[in-house]
PDB file of N, CA and C in Angstrom:
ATOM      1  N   UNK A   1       6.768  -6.085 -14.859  1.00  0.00           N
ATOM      2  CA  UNK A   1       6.189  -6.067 -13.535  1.00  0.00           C
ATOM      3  C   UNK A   1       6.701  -4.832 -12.799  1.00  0.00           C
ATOM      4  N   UNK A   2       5.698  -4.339 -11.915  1.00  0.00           N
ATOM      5  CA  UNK A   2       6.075  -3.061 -11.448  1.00  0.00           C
ATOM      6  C   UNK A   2       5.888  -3.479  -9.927  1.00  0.00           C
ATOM      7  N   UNK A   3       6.657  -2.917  -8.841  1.00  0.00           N
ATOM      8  CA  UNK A   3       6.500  -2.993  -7.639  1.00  0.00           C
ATOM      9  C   UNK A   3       6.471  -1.465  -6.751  1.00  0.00           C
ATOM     10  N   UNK A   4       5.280  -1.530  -5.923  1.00  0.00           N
ATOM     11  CA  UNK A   4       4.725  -0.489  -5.660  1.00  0.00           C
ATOM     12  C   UNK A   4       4.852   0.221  -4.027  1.00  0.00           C
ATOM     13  N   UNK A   5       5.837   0.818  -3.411  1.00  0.00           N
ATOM     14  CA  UNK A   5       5.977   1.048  -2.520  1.00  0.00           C
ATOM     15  C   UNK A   5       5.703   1.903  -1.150  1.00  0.00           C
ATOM     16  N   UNK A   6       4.549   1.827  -0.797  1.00  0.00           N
ATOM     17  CA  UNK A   6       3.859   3.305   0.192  1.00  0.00           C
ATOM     18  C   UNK A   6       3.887   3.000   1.379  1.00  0.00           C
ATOM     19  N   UNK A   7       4.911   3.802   2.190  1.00  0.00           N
ATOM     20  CA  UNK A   7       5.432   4.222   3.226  1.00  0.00           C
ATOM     21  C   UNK A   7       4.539   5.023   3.727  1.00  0.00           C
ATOM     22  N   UNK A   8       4.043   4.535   5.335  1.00  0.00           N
ATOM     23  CA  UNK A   8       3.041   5.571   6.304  1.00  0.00           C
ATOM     24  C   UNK A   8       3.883   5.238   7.719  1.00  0.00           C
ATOM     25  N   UNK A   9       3.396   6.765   7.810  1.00  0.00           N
ATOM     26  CA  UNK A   9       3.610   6.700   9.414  1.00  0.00           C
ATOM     27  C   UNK A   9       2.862   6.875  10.374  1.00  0.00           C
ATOM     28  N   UNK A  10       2.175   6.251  11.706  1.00  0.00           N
ATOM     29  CA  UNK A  10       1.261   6.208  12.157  1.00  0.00           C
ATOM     30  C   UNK A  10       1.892   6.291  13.822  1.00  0.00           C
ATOM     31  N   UNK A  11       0.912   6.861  15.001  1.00  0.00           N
ATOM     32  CA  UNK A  11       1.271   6.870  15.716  1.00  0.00           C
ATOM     33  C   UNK A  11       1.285   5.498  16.434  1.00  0.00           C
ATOM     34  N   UNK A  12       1.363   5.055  17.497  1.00  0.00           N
ATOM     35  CA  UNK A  12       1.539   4.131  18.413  1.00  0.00           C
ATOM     36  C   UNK A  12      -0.086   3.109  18.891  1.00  0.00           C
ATOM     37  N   UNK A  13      -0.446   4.557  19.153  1.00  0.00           N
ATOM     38  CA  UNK A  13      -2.284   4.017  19.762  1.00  0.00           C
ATOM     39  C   UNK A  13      -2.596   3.781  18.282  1.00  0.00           C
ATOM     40  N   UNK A  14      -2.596   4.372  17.035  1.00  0.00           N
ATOM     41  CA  UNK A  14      -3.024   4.037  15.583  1.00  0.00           C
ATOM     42  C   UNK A  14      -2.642   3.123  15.212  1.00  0.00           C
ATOM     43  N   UNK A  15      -1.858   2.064  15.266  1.00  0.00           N
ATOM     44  CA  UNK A  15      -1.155   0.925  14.622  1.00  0.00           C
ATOM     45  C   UNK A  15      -2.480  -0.408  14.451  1.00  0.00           C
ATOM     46  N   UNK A  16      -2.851  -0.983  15.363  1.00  0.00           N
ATOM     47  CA  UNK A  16      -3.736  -1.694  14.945  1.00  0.00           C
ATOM     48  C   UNK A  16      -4.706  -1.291  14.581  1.00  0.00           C
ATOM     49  N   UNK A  17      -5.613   0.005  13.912  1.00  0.00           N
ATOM     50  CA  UNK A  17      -6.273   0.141  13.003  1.00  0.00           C
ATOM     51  C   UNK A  17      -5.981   0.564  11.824  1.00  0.00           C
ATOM     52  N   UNK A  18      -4.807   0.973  11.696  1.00  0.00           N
ATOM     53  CA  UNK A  18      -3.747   0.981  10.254  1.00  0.00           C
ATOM     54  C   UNK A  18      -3.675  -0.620   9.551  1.00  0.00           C
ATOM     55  N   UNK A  19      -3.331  -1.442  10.663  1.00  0.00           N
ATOM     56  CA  UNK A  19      -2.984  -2.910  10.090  1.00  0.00           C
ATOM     57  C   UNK A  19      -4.482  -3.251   9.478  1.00  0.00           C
ATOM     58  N   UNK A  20      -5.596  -3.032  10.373  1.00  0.00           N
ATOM     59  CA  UNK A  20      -6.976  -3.613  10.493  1.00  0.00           C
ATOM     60  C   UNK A  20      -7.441  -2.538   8.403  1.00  0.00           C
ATOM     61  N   UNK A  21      -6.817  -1.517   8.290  1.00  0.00           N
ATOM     62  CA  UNK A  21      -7.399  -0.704   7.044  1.00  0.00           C
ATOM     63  C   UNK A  21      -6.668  -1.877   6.132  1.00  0.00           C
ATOM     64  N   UNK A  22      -4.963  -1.367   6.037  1.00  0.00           N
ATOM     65  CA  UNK A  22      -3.970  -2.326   5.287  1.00  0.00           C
ATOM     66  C   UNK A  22      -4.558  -3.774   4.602  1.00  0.00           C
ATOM     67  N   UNK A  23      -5.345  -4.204   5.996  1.00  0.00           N
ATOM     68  CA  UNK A  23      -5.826  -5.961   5.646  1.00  0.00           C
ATOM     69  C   UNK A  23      -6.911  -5.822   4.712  1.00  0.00           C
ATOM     70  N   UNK A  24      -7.698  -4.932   4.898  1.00  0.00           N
ATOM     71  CA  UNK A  24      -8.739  -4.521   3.658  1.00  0.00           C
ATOM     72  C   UNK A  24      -8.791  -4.013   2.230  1.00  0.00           C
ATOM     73  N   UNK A  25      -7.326  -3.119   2.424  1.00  0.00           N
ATOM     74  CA  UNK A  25      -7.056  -2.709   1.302  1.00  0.00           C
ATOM     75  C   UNK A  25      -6.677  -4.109   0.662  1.00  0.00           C
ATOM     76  N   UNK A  26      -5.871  -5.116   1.128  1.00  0.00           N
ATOM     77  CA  UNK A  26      -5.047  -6.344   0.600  1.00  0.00           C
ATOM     78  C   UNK A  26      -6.591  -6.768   0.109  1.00  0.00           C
ATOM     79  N   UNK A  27      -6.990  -7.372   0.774  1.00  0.00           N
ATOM     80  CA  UNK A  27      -8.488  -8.247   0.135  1.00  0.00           C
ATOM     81  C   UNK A  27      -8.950  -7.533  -1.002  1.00  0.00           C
ATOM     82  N   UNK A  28      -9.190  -6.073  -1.533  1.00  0.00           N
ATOM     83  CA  UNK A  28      -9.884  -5.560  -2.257  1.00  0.00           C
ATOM     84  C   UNK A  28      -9.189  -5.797  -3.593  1.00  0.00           C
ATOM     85  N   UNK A  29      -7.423  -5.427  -3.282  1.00  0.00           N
ATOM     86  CA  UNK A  29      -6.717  -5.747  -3.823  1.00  0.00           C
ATOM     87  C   UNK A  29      -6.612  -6.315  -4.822  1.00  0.00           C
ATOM     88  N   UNK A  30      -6.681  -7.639  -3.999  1.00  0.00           N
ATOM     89  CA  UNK A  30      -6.727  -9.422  -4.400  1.00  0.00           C
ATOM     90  C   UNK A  30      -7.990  -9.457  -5.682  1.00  0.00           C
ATOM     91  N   UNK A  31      -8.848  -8.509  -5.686  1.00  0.00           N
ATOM     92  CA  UNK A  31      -9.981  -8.458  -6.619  1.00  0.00           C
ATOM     93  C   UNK A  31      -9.787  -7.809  -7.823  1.00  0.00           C
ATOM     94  N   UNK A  32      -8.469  -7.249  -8.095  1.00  0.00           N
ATOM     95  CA  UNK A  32      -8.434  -6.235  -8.840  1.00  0.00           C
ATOM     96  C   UNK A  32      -7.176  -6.845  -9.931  1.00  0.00           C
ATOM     97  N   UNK A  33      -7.809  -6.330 -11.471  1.00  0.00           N
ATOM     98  CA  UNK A  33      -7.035  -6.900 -12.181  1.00  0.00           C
ATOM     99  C   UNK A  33      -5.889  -6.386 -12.127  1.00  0.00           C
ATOM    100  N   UNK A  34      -4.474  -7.157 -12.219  1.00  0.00           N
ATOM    101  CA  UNK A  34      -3.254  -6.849 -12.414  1.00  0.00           C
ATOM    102  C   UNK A  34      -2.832  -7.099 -11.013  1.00  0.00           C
ATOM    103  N   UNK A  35      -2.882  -7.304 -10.139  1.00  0.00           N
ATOM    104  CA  UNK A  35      -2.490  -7.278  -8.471  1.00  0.00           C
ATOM    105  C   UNK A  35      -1.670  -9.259  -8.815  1.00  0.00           C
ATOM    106  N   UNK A  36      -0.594  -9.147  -8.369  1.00  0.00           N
ATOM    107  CA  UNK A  36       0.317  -9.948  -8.194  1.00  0.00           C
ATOM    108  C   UNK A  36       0.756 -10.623  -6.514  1.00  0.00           C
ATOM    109  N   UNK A  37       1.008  -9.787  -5.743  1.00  0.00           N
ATOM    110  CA  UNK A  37       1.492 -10.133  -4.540  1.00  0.00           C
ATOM    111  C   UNK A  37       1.448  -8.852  -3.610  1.00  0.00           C
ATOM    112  N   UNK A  38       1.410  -9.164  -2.182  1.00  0.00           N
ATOM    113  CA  UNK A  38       2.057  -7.848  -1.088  1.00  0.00           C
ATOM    114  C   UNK A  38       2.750  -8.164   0.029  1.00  0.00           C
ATOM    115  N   UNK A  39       2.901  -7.116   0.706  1.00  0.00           N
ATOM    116  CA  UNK A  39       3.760  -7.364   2.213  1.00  0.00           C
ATOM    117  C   UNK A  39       3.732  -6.636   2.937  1.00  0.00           C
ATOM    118  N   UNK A  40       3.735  -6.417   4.065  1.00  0.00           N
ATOM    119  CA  UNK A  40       3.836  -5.091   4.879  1.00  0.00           C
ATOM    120  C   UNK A  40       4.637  -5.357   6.106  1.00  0.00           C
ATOM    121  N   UNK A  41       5.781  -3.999   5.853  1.00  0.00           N
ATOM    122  CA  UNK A  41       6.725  -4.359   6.752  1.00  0.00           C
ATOM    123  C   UNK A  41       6.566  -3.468   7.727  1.00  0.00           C
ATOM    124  N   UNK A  42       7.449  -3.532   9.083  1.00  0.00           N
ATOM    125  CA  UNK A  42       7.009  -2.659  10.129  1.00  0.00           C
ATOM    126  C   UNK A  42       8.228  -1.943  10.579  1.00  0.00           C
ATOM    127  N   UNK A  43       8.871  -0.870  10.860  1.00  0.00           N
ATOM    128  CA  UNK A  43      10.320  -0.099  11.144  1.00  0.00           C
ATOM    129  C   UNK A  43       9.831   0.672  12.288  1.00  0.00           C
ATOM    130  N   UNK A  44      10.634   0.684  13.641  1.00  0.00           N
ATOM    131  CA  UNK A  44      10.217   1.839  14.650  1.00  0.00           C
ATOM    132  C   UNK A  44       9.019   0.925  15.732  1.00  0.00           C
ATOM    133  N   UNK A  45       9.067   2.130  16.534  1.00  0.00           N
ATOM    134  CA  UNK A  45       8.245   1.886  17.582  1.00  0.00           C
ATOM    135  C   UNK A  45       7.353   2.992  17.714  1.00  0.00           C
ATOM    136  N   UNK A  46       7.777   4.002  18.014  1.00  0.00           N
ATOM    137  CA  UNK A  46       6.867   4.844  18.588  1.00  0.00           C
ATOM    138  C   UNK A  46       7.031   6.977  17.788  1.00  0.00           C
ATOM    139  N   UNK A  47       6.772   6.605  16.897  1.00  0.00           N
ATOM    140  CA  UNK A  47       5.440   6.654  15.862  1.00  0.00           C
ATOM    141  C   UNK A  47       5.906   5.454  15.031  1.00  0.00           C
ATOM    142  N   UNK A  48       5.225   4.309  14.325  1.00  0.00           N
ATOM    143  CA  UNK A  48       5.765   3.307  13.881  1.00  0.00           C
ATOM    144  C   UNK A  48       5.795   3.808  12.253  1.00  0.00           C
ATOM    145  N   UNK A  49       7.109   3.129  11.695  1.00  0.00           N
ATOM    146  CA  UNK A  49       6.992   3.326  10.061  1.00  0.00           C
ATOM    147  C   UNK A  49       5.941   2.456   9.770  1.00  0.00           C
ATOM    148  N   UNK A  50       5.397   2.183   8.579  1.00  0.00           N
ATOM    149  CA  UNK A  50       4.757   0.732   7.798  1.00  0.00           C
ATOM    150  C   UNK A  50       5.158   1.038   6.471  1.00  0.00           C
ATOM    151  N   UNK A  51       6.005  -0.024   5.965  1.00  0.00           N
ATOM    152  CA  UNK A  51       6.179   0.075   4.438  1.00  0.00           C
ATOM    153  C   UNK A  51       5.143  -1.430   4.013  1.00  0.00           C
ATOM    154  N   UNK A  52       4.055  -0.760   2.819  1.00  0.00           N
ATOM    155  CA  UNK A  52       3.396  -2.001   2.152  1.00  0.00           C
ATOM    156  C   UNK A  52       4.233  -2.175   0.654  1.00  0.00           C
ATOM    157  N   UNK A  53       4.914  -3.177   0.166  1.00  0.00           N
ATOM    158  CA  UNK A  53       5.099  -3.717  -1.045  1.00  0.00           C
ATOM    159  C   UNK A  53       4.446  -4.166  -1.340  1.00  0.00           C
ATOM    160  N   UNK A  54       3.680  -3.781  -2.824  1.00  0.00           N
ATOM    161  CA  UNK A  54       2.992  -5.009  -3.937  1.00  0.00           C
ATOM    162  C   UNK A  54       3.642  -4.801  -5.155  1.00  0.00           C
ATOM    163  N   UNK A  55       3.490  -5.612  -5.517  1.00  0.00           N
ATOM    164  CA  UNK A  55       3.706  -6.382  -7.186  1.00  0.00           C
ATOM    165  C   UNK A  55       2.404  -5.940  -7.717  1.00  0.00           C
ATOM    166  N   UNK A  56       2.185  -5.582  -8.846  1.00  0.00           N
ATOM    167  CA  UNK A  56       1.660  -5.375 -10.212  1.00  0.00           C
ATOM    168  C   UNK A  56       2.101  -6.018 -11.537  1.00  0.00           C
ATOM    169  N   UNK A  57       1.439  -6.422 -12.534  1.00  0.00           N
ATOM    170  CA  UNK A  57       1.497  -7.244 -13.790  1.00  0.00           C
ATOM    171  C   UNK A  57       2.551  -5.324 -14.348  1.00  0.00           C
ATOM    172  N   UNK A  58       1.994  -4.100 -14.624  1.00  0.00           N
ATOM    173  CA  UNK A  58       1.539  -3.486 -14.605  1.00  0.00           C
ATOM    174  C   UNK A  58       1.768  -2.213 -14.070  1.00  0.00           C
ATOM    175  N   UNK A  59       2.067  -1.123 -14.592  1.00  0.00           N
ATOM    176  CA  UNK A  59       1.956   0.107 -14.153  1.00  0.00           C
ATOM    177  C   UNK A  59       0.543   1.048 -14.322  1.00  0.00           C
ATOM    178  N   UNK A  60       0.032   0.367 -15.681  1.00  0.00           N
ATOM    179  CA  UNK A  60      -1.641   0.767 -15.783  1.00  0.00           C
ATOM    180  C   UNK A  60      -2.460  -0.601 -14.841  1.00  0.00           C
ATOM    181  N   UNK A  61      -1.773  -1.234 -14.425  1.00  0.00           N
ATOM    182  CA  UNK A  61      -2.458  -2.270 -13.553  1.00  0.00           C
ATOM    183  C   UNK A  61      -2.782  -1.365 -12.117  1.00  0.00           C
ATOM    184  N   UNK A  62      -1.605  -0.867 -11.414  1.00  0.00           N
ATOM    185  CA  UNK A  62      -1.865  -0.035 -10.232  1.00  0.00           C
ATOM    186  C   UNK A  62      -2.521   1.518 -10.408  1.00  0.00           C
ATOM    187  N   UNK A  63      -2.326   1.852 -11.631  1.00  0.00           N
ATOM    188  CA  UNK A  63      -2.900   3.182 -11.765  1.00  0.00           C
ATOM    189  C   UNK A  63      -4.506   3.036 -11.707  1.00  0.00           C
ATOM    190  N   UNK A  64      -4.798   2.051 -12.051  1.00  0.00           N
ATOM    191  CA  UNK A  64      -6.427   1.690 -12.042  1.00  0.00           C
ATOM    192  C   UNK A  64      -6.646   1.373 -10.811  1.00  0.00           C
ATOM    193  N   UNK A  65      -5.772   0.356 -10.326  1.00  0.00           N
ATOM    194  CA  UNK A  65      -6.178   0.517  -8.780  1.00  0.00           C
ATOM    195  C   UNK A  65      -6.078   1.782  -7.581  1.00  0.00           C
ATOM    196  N   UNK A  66      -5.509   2.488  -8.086  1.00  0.00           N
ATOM    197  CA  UNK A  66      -5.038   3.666  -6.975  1.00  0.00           C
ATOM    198  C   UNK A  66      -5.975   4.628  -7.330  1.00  0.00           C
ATOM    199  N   UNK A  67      -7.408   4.223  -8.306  1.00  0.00           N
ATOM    200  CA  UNK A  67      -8.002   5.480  -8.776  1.00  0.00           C
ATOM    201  C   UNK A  67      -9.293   4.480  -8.496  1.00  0.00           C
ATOM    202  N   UNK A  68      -9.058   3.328  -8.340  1.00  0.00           N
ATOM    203  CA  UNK A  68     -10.339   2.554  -7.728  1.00  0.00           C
ATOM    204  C   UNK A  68     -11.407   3.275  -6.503  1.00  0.00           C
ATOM    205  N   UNK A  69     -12.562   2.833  -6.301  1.00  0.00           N
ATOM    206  CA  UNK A  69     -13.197   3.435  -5.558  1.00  0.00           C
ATOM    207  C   UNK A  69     -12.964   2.838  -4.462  1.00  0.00           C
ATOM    208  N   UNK A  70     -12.631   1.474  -4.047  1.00  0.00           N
ATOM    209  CA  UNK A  70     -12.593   0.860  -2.628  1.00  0.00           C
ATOM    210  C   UNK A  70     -11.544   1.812  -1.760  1.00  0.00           C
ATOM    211  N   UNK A  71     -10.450   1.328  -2.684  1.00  0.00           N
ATOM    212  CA  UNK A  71      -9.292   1.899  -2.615  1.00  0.00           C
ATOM    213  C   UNK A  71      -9.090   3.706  -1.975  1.00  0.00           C
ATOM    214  N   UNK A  72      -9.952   4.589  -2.826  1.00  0.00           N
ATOM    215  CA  UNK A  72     -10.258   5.801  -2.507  1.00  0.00           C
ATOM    216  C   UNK A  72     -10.732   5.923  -0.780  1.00  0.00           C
ATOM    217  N   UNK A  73     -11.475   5.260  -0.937  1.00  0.00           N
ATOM    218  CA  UNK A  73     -12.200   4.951   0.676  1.00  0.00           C
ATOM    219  C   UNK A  73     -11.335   4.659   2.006  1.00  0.00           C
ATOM    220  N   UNK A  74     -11.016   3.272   1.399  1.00  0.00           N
ATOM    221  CA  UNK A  74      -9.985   3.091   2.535  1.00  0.00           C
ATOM    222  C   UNK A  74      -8.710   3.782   3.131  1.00  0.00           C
ATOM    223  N   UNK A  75      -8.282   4.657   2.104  1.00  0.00           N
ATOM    224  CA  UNK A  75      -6.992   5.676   1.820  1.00  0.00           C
ATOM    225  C   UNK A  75      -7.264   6.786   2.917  1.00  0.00           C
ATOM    226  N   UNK A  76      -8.909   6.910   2.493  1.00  0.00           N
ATOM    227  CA  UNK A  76      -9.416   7.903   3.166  1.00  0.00           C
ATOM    228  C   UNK A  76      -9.615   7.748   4.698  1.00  0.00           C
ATOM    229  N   UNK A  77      -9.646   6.535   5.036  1.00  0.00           N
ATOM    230  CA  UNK A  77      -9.774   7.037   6.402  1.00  0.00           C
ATOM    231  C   UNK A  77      -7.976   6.194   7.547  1.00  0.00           C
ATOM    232  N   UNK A  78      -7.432   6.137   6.366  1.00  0.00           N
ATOM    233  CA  UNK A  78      -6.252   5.812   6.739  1.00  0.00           C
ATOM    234  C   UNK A  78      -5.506   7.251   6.811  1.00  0.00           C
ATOM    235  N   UNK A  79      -6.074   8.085   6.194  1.00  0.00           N
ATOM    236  CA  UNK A  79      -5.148   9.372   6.153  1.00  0.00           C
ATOM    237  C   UNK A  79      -5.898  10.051   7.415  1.00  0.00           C
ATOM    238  N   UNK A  80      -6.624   9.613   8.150  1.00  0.00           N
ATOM    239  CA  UNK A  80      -7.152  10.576   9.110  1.00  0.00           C
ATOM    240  C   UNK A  80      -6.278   9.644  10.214  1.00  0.00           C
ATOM    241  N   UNK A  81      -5.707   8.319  10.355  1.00  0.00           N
ATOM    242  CA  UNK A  81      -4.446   8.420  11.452  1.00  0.00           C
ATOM    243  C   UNK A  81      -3.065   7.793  11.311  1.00  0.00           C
ATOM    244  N   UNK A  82      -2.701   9.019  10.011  1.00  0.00           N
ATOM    245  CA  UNK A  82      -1.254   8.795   9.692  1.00  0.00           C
ATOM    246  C   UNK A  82      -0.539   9.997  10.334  1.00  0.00           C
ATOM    247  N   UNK A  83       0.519   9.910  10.732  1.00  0.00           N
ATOM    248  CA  UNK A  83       1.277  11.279  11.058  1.00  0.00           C
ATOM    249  C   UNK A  83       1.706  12.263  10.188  1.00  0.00           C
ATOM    250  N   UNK A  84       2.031  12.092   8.725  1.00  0.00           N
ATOM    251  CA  UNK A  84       2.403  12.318   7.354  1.00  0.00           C
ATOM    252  C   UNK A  84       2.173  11.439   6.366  1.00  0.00           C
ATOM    253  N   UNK A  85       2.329  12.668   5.071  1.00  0.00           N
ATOM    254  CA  UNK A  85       1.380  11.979   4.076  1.00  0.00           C
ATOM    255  C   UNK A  85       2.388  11.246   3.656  1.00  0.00           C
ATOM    256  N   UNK A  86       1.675  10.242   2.860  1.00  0.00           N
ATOM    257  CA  UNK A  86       2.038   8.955   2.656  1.00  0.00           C
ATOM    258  C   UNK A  86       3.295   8.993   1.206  1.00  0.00           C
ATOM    259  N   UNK A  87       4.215   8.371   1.424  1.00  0.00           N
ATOM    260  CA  UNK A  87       5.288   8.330   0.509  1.00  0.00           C
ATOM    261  C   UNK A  87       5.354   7.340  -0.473  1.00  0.00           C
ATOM    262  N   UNK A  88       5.107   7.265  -1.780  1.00  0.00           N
ATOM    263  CA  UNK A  88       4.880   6.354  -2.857  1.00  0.00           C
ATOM    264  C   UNK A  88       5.997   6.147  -3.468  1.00  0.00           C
ATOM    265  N   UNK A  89       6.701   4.946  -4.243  1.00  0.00           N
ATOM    266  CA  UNK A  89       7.654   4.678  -4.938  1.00  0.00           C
ATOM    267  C   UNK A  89       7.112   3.645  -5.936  1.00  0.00           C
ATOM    268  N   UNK A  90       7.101   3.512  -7.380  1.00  0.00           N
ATOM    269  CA  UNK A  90       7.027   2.421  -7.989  1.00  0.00           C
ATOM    270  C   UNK A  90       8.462   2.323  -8.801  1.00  0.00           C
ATOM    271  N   UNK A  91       8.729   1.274  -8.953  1.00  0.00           N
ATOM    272  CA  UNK A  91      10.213   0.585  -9.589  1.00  0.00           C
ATOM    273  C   UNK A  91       9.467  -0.371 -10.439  1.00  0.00           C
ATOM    274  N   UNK A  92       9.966  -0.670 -11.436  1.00  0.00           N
ATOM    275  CA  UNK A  92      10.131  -1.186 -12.426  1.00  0.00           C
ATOM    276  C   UNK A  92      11.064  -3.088 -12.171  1.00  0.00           C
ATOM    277  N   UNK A  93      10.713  -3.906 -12.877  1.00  0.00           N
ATOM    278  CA  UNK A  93      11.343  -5.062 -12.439  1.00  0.00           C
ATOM    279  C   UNK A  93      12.171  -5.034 -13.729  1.00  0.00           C
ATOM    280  N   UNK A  94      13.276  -5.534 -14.008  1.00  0.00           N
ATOM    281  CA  UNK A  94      14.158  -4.961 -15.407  1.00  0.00           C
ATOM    282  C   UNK A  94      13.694  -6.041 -16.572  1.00  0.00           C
ATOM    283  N   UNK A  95      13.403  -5.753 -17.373  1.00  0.00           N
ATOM    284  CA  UNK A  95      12.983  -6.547 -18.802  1.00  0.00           C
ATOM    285  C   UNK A  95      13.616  -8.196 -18.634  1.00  0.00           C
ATOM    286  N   UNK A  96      14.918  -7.668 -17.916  1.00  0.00           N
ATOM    287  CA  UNK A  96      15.968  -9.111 -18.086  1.00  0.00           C
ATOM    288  C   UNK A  96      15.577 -10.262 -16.619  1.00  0.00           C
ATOM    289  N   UNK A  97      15.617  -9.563 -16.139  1.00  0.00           N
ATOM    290  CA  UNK A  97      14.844 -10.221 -15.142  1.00  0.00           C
ATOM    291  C   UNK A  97      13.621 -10.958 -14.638  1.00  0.00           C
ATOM    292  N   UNK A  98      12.254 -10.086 -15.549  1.00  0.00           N
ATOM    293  CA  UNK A  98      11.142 -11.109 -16.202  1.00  0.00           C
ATOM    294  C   UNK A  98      10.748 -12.476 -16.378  1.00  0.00           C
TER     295      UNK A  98
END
């Protein structure tokens, strides 16, 4: 299992249509093979962080999704009110842990 970490930063007036993209991306998500779980956390006030965690079966599970077309879309107009581009991390869950 792989867990997938993308960090945005958005201004203040942008926050509830960041959450309103986020909730769409989750639903599309939810459709897509290998998708396990998510979360989205919130750091700051004013420009606000948003870190989203998901779970993946999968590292070719999220690579298919991050090359998905919904996905492409929604990215896209999330990057027109982020402050900086968006910071990705995937980690690995350890074999033993499984």
């Amino acid at each position: 299992m792989v867990k997938v970490l993308l960090e945005r930063r958005v201004k203040k007036e942008n926050y509830d249509k960041l959450m309103e993209y986020l909730r769409d991306l989750r639903s599309a998500a939810l459709r897509q093979p290998g998708y396990v779980t998510g979360e989205t956390l919130v750091k700051g006030t004013d420009p606000i962080d948003v870190l989203v965690i998901s779970s993946w079966i999968s590292e070719e599970h999220w690579k298919a999704w991050a090359c998905a077309q919904p996905r492409i879309e929604l990215e896209d107009m999330i990057d027109r009110i982020i402050v900086k581009e968006p910071q990705c991390d995937i980690y690995r869950v350890p074999v033993e842990e499984e």
